[in-house]
C-alpha atoms as a PDB file:
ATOM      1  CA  UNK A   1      43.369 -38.010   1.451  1.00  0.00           C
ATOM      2  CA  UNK A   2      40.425 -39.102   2.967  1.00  0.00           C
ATOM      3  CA  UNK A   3      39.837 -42.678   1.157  1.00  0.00           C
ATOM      4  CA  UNK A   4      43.378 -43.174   2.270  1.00  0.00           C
ATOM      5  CA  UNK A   5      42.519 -42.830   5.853  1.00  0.00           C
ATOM      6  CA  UNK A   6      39.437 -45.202   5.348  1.00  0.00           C
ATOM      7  CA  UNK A   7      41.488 -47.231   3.531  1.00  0.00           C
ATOM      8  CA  UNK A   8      44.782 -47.298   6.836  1.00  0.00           C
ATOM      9  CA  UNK A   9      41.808 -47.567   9.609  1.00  0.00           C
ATOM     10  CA  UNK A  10      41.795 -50.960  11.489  1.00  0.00           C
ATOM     11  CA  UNK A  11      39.819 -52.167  10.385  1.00  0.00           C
ATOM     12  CA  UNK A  12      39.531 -50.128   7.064  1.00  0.00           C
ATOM     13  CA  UNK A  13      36.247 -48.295   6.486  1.00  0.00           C
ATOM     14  CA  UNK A  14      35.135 -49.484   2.927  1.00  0.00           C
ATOM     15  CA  UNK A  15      31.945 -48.434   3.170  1.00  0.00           C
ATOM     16  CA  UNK A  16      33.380 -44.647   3.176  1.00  0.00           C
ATOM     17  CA  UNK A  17      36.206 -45.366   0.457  1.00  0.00           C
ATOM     18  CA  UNK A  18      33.613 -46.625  -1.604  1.00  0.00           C
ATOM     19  CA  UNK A  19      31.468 -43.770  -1.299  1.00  0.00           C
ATOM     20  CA  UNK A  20      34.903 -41.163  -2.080  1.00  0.00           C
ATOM     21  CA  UNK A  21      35.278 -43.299  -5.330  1.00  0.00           C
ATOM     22  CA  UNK A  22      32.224 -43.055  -6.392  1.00  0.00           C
ATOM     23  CA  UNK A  23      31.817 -39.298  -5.693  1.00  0.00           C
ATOM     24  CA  UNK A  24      35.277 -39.015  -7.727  1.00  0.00           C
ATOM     25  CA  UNK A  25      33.366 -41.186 -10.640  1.00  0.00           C
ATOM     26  CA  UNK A  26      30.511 -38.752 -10.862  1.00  0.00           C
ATOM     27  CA  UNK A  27      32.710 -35.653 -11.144  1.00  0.00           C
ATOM     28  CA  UNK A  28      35.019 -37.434 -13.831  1.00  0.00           C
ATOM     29  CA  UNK A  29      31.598 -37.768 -15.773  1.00  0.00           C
ATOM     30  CA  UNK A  30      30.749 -34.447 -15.162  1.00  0.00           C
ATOM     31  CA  UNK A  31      33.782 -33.095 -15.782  1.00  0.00           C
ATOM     32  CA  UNK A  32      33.291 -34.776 -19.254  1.00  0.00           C
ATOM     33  CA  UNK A  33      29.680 -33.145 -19.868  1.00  0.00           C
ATOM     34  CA  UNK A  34      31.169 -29.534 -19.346  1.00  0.00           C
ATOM     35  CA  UNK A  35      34.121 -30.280 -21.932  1.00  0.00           C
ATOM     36  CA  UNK A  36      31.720 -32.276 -24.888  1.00  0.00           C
ATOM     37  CA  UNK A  37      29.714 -28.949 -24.370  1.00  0.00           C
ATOM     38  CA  UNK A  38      33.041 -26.729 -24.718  1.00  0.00           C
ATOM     39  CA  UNK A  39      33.574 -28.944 -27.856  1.00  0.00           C
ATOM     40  CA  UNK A  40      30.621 -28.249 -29.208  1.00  0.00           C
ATOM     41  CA  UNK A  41      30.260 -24.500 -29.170  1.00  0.00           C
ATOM     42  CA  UNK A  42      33.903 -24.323 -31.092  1.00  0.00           C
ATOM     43  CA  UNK A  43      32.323 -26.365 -33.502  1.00  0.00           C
ATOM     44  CA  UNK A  44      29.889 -24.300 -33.714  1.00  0.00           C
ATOM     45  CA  UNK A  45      27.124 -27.240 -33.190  1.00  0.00           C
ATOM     46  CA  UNK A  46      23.896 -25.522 -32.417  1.00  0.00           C
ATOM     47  CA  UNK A  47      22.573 -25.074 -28.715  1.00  0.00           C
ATOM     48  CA  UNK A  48      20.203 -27.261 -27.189  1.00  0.00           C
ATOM     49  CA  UNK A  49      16.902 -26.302 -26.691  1.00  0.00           C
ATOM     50  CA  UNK A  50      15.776 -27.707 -23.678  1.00  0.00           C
ATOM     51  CA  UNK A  51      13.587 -26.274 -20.629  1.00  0.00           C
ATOM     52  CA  UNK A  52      15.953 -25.176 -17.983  1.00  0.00           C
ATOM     53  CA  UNK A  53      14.453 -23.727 -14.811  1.00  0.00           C
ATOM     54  CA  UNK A  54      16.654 -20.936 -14.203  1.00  0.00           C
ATOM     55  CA  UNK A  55      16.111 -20.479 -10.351  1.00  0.00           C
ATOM     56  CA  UNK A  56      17.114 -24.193  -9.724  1.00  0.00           C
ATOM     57  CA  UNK A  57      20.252 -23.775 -12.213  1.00  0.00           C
ATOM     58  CA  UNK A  58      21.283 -20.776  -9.930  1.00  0.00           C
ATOM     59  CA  UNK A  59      20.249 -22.229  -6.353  1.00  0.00           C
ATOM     60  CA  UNK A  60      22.832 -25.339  -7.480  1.00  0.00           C
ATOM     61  CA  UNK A  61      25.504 -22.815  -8.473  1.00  0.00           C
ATOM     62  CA  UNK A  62      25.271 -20.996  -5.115  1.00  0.00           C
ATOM     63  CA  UNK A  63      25.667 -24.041  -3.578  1.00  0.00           C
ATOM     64  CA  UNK A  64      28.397 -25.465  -5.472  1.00  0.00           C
ATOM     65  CA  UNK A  65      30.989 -21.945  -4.698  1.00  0.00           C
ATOM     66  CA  UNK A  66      29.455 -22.128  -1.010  1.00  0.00           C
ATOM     67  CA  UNK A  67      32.959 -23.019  -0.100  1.00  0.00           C
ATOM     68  CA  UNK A  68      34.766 -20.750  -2.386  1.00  0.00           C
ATOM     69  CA  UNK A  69      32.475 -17.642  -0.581  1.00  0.00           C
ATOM     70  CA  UNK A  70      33.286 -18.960   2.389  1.00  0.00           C
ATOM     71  CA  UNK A  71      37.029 -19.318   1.928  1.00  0.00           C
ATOM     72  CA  UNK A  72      36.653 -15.491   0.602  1.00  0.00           C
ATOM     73  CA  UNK A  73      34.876 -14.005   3.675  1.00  0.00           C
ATOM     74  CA  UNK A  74      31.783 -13.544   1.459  1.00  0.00           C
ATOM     75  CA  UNK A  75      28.128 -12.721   2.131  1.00  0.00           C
ATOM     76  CA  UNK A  76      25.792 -14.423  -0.747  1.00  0.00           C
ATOM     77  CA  UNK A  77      22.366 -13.236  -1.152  1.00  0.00           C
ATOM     78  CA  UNK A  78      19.781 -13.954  -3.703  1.00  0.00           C
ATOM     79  CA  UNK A  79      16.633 -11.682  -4.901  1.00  0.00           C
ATOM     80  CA  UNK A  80      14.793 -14.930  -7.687  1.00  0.00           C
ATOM     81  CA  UNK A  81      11.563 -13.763  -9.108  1.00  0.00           C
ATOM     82  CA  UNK A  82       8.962 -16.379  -8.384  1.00  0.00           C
ATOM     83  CA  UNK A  83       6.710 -17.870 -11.512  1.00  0.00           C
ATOM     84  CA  UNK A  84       9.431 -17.376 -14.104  1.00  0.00           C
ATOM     85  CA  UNK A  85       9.238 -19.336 -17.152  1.00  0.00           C
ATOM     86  CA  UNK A  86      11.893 -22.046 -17.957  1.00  0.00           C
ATOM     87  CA  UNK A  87      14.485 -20.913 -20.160  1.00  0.00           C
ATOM     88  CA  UNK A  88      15.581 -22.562 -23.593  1.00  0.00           C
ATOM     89  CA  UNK A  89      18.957 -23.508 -23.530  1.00  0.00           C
ATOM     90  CA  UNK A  90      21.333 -26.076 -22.492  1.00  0.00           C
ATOM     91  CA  UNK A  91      21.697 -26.095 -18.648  1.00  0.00           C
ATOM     92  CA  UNK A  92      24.901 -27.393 -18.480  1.00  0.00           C
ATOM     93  CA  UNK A  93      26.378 -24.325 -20.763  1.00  0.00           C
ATOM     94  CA  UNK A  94      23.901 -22.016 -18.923  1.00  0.00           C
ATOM     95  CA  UNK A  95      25.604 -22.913 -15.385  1.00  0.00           C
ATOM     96  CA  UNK A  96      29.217 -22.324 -17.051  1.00  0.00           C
ATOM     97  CA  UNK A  97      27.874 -18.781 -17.027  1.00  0.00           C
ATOM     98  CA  UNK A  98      26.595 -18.186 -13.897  1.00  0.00           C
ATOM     99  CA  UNK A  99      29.499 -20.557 -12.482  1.00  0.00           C
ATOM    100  CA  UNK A 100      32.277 -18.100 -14.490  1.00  0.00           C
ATOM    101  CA  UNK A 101      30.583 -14.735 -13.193  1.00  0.00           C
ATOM    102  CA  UNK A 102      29.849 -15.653  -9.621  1.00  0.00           C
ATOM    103  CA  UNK A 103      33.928 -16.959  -9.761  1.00  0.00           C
ATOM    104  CA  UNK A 104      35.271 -13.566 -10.969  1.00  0.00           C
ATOM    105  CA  UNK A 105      32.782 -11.560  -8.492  1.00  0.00           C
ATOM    106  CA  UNK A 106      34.438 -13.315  -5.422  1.00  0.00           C
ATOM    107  CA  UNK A 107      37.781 -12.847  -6.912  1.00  0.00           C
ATOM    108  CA  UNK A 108      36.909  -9.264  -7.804  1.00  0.00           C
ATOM    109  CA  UNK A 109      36.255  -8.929  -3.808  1.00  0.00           C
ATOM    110  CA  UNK A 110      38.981  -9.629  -2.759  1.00  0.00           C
ATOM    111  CA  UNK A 111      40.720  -6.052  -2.894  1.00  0.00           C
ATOM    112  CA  UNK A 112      37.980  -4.851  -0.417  1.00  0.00           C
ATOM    113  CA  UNK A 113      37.291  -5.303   2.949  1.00  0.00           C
ATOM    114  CA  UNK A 114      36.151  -8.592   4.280  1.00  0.00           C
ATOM    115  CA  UNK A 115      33.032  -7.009   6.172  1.00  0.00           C
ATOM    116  CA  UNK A 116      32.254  -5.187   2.263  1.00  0.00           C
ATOM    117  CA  UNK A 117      31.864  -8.189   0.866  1.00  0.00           C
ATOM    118  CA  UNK A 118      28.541  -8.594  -0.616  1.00  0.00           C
ATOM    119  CA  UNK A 119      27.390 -10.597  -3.545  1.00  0.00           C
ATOM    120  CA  UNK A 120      23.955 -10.378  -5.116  1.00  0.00           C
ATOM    121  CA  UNK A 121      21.944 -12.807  -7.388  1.00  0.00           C
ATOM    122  CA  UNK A 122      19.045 -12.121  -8.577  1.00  0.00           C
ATOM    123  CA  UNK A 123      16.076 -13.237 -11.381  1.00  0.00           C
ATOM    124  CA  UNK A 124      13.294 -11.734 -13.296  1.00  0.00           C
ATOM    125  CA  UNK A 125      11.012 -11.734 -16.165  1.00  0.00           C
ATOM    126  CA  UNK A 126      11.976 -10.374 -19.337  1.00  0.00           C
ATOM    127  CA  UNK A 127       9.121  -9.438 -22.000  1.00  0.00           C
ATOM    128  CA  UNK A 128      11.027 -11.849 -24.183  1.00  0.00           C
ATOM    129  CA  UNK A 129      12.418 -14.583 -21.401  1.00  0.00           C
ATOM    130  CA  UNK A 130      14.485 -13.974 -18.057  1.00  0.00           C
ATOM    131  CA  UNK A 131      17.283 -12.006 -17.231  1.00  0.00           C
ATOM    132  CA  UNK A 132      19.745 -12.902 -14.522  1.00  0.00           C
ATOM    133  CA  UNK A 133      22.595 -11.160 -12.845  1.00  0.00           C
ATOM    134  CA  UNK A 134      25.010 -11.272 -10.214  1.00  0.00           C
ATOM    135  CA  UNK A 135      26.207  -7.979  -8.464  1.00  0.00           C
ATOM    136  CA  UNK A 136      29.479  -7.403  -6.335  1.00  0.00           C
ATOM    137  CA  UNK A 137      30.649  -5.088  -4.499  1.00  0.00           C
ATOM    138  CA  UNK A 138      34.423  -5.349  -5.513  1.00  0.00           C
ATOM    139  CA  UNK A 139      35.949  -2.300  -7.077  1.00  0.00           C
ATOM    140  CA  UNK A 140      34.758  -2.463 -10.421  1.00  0.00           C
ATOM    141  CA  UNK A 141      35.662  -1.802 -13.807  1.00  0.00           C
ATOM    142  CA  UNK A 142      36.871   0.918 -15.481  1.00  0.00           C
ATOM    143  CA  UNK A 143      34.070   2.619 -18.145  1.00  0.00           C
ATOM    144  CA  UNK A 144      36.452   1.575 -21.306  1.00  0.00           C
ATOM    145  CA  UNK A 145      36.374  -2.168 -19.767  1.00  0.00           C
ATOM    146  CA  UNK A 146      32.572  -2.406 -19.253  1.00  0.00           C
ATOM    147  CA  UNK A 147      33.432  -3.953 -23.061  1.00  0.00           C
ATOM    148  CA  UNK A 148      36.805  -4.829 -23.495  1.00  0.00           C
ATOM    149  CA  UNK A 149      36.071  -7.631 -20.848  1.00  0.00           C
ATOM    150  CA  UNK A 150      34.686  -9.467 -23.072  1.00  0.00           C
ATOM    151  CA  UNK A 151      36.993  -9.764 -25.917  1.00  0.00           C
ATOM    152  CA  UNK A 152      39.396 -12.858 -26.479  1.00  0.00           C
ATOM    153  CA  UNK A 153      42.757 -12.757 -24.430  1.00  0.00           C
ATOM    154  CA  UNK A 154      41.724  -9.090 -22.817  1.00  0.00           C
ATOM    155  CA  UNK A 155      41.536  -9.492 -19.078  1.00  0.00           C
ATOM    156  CA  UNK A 156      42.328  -7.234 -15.554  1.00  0.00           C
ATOM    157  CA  UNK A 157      43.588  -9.783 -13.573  1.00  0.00           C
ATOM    158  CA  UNK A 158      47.578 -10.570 -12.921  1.00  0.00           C
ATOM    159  CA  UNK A 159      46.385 -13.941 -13.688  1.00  0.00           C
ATOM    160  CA  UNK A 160      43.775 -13.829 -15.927  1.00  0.00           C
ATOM    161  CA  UNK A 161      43.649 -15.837 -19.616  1.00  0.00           C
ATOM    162  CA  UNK A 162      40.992 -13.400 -20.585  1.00  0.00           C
ATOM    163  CA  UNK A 163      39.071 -16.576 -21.982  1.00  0.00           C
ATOM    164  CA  UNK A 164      36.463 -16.923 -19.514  1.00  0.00           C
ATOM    165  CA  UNK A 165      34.185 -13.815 -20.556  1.00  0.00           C
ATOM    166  CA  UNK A 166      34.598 -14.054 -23.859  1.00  0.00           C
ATOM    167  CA  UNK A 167      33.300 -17.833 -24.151  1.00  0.00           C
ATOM    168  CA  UNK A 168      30.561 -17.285 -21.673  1.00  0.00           C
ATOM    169  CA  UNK A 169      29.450 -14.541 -24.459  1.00  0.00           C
ATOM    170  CA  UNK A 170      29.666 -16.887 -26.855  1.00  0.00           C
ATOM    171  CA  UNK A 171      27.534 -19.173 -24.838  1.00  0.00           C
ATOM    172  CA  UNK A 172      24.516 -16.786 -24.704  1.00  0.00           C
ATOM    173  CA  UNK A 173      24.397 -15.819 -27.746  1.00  0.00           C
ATOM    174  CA  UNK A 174      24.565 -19.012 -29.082  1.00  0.00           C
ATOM    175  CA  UNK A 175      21.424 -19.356 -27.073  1.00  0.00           C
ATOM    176  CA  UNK A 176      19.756 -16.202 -28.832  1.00  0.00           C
ATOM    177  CA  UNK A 177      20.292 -14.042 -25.620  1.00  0.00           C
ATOM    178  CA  UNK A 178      22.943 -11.010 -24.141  1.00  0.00           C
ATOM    179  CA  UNK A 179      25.563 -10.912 -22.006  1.00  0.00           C
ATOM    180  CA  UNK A 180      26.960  -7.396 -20.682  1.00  0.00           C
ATOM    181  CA  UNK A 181      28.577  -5.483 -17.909  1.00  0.00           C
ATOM    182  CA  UNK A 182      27.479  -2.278 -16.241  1.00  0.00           C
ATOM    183  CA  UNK A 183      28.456  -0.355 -12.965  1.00  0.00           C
ATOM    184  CA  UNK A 184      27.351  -1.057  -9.563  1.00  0.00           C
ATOM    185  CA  UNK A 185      25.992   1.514  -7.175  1.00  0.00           C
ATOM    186  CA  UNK A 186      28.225   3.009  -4.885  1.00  0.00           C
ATOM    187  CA  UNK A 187      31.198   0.121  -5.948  1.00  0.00           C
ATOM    188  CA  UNK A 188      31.133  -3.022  -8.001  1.00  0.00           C
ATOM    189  CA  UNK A 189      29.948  -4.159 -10.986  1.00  0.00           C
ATOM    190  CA  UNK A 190      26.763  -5.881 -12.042  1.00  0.00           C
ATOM    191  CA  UNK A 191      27.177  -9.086 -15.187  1.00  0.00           C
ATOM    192  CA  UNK A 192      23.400  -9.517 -16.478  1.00  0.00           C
ATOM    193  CA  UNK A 193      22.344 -11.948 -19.302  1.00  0.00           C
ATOM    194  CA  UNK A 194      19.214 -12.795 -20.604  1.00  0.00           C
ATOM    195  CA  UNK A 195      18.118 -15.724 -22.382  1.00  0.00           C
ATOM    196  CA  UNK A 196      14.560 -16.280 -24.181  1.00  0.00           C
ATOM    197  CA  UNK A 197      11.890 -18.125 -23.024  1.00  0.00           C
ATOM    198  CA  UNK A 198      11.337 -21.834 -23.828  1.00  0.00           C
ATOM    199  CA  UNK A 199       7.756 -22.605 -25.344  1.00  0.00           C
ATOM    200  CA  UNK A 200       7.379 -25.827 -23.743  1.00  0.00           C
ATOM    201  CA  UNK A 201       6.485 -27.750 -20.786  1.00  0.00           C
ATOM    202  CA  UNK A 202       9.068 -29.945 -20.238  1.00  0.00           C
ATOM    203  CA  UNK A 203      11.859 -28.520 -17.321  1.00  0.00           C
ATOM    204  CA  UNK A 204      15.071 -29.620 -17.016  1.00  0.00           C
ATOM    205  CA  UNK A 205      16.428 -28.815 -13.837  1.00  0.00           C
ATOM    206  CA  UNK A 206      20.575 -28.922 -13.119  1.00  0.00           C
ATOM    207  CA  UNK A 207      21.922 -31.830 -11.427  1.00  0.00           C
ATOM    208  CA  UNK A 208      23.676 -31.348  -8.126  1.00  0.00           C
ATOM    209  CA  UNK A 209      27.322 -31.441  -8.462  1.00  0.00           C
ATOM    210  CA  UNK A 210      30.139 -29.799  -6.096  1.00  0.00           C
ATOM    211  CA  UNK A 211      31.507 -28.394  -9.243  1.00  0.00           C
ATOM    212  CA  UNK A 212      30.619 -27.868 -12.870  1.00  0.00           C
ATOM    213  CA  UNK A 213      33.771 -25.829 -14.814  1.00  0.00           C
ATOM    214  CA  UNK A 214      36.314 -27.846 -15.593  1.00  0.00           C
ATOM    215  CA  UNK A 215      38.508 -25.823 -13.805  1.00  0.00           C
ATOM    216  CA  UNK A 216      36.974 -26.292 -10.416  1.00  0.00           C
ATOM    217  CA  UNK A 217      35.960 -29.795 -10.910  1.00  0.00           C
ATOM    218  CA  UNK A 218      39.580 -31.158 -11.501  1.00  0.00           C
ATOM    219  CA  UNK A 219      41.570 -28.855  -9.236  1.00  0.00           C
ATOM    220  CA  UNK A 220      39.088 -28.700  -6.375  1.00  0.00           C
ATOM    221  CA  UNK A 221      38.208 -32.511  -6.765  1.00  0.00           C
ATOM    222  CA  UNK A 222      40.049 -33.798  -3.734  1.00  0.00           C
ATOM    223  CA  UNK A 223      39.129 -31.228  -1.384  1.00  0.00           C
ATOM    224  CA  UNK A 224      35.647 -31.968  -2.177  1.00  0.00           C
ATOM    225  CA  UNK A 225      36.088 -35.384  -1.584  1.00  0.00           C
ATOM    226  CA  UNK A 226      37.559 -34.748   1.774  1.00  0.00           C
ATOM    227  CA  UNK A 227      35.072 -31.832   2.599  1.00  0.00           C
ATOM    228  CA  UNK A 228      32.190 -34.242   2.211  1.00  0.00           C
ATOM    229  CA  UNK A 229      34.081 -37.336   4.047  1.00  0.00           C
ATOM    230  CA  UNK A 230      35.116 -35.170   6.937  1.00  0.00           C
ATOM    231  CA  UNK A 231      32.605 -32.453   7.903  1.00  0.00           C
ATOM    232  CA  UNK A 232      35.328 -30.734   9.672  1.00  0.00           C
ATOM    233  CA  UNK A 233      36.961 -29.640   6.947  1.00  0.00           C
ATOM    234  CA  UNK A 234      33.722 -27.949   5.514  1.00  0.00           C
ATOM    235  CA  UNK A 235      32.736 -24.558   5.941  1.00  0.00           C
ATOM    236  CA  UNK A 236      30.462 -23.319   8.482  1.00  0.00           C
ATOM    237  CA  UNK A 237      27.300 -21.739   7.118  1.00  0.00           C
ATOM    238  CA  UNK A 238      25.183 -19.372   9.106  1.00  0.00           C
ATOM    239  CA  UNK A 239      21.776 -18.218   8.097  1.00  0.00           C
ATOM    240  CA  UNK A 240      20.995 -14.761   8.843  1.00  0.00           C
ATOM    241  CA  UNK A 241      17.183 -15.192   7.722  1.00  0.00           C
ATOM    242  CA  UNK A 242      14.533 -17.396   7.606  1.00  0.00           C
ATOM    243  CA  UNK A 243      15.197 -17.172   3.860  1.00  0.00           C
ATOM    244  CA  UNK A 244      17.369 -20.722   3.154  1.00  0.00           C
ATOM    245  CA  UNK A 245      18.337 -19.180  -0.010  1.00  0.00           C
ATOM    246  CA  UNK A 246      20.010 -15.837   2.249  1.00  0.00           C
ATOM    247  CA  UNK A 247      23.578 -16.892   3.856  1.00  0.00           C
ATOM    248  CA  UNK A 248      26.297 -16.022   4.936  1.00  0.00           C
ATOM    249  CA  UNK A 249      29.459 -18.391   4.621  1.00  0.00           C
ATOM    250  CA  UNK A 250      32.101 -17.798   7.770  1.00  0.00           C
ATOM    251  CA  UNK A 251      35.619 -19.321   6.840  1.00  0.00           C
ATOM    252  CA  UNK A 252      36.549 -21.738   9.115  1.00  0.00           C
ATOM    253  CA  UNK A 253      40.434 -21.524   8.594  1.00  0.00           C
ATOM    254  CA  UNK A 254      40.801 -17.973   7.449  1.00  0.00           C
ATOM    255  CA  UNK A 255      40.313 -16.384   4.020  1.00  0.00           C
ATOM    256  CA  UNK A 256      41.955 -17.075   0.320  1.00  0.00           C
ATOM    257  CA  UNK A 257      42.486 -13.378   0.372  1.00  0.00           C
ATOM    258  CA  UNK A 258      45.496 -11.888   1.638  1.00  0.00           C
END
């Protein structure tokens, strides 16, 4: 919608439409990175084994479901250990994971109130590596699902494929680590993984991208594209610290939940 409007302007604005094509370019590409690394792990290929700093890979998934959280009424705050060591894995598998859980904890959130609406991501050093999880504050899961969740075509929502957990599983285990759910304190539940440490030096960091599933890449593409033509259409972010990494995302044309 937006290169179009470049595109009817008198005169037409190619600078712009050439800038929404090329944004559309880069998440095609991307879009193709997440599904050759889908590919592999049902082949079974081994994982990569590169240096992933975690707290980046996590700071770019925030940032990449800021509008999602916004468009949900909720509050994102982070608690990232500082000094951590980089993680071996493949980054682009390792977001999936935090990209998948962060997902189903907004979703989850939506059968609460708007002003309970709390999500928490956090970091820390593991004897072994790093562990990271995300906590909500949605209703939680009931004690025989804690494990269920994670099995193949078992899932609580209406929707659900009940794919989602069981492949991010997969995914960390594949990378020699755990993936499990547990019960949040008063409400919610908390996802934690861990994954080991890598023994090098070398970091690879995640690249910036609006989305990495698949899911969100191709069916969110074109509000992206207009969200990043037309700042109107963005969300309004408010920070209620000096912390950047502590905000709070304020709809601005209502909520996804009803």
């Amino acid at each position: 919608m937006a290169a179009r409007r470049f595109l009817s302007a008198d005169p037409p604005n190619f600078r712009e439409v050439d800038d929404a094509l090329s944004l559309i370019v880069k998440e095609g590409n991307r879009a193709g990175e997440v599904v050759g690394r889908i590919r592999a792990l049902i082949k079974k290929a081994p994982a990569r084994k590169d240096a992933v700093a975690i707290n980046d890979a996590i700071l770019e998934v925030i940032a990449l479901t800021r509008t999602e959280a916004a468009n949900n009424g909720v509050s994102v705050r982070t608690r990232l250990a500082e000094g951590l060591p980089p993680v071996q894995g493949d980054r682009v598998q390792l977001q999936q994971i935090l990209l998948n859980l962060i997902i189903n904890a907004i979703e989850a959130m939506c059968d609460v109130g708007e002003e309970e609406r709390e999500l928490l991501i956090s970091s820390r050093n593991e004897p072994d590596g790093v562990s990271v999880e995300v906590r909500d504050s949605g209703p939680g899961l009931a004690p025989e699902d804690h494990e269920r969740v994670f099995e193949a075509f078992y899932t609580t929502k209406p929707s659900g494929l009940g794919l989602g957990l069981s492949i991010c599983r997969s995914i960390i285990e594949a990378h020699n680590g755990q993936l499990w759910a547990s019960p949040n304190v008063p409400r919610g539940a908390i996802f934690r993984f861990t994954a080991p440490a890598h023994s090098g030096r070398s970091i690879v960091s995640g690249m910036p991208s609006p989305n990495s599933m698949v899911s969100l890449l191709l069916g969110r593409q074109r509000r992206c594209v207009d969200e990043r033509l037309d700042p109107r259409l963005s969300e309004k972010v408010r920070y209620r610290t000096p912390d950047p990494h502590v905000f709070h995302c304020e709809p601005s044309f209502g909520t996804s939940c009803a």
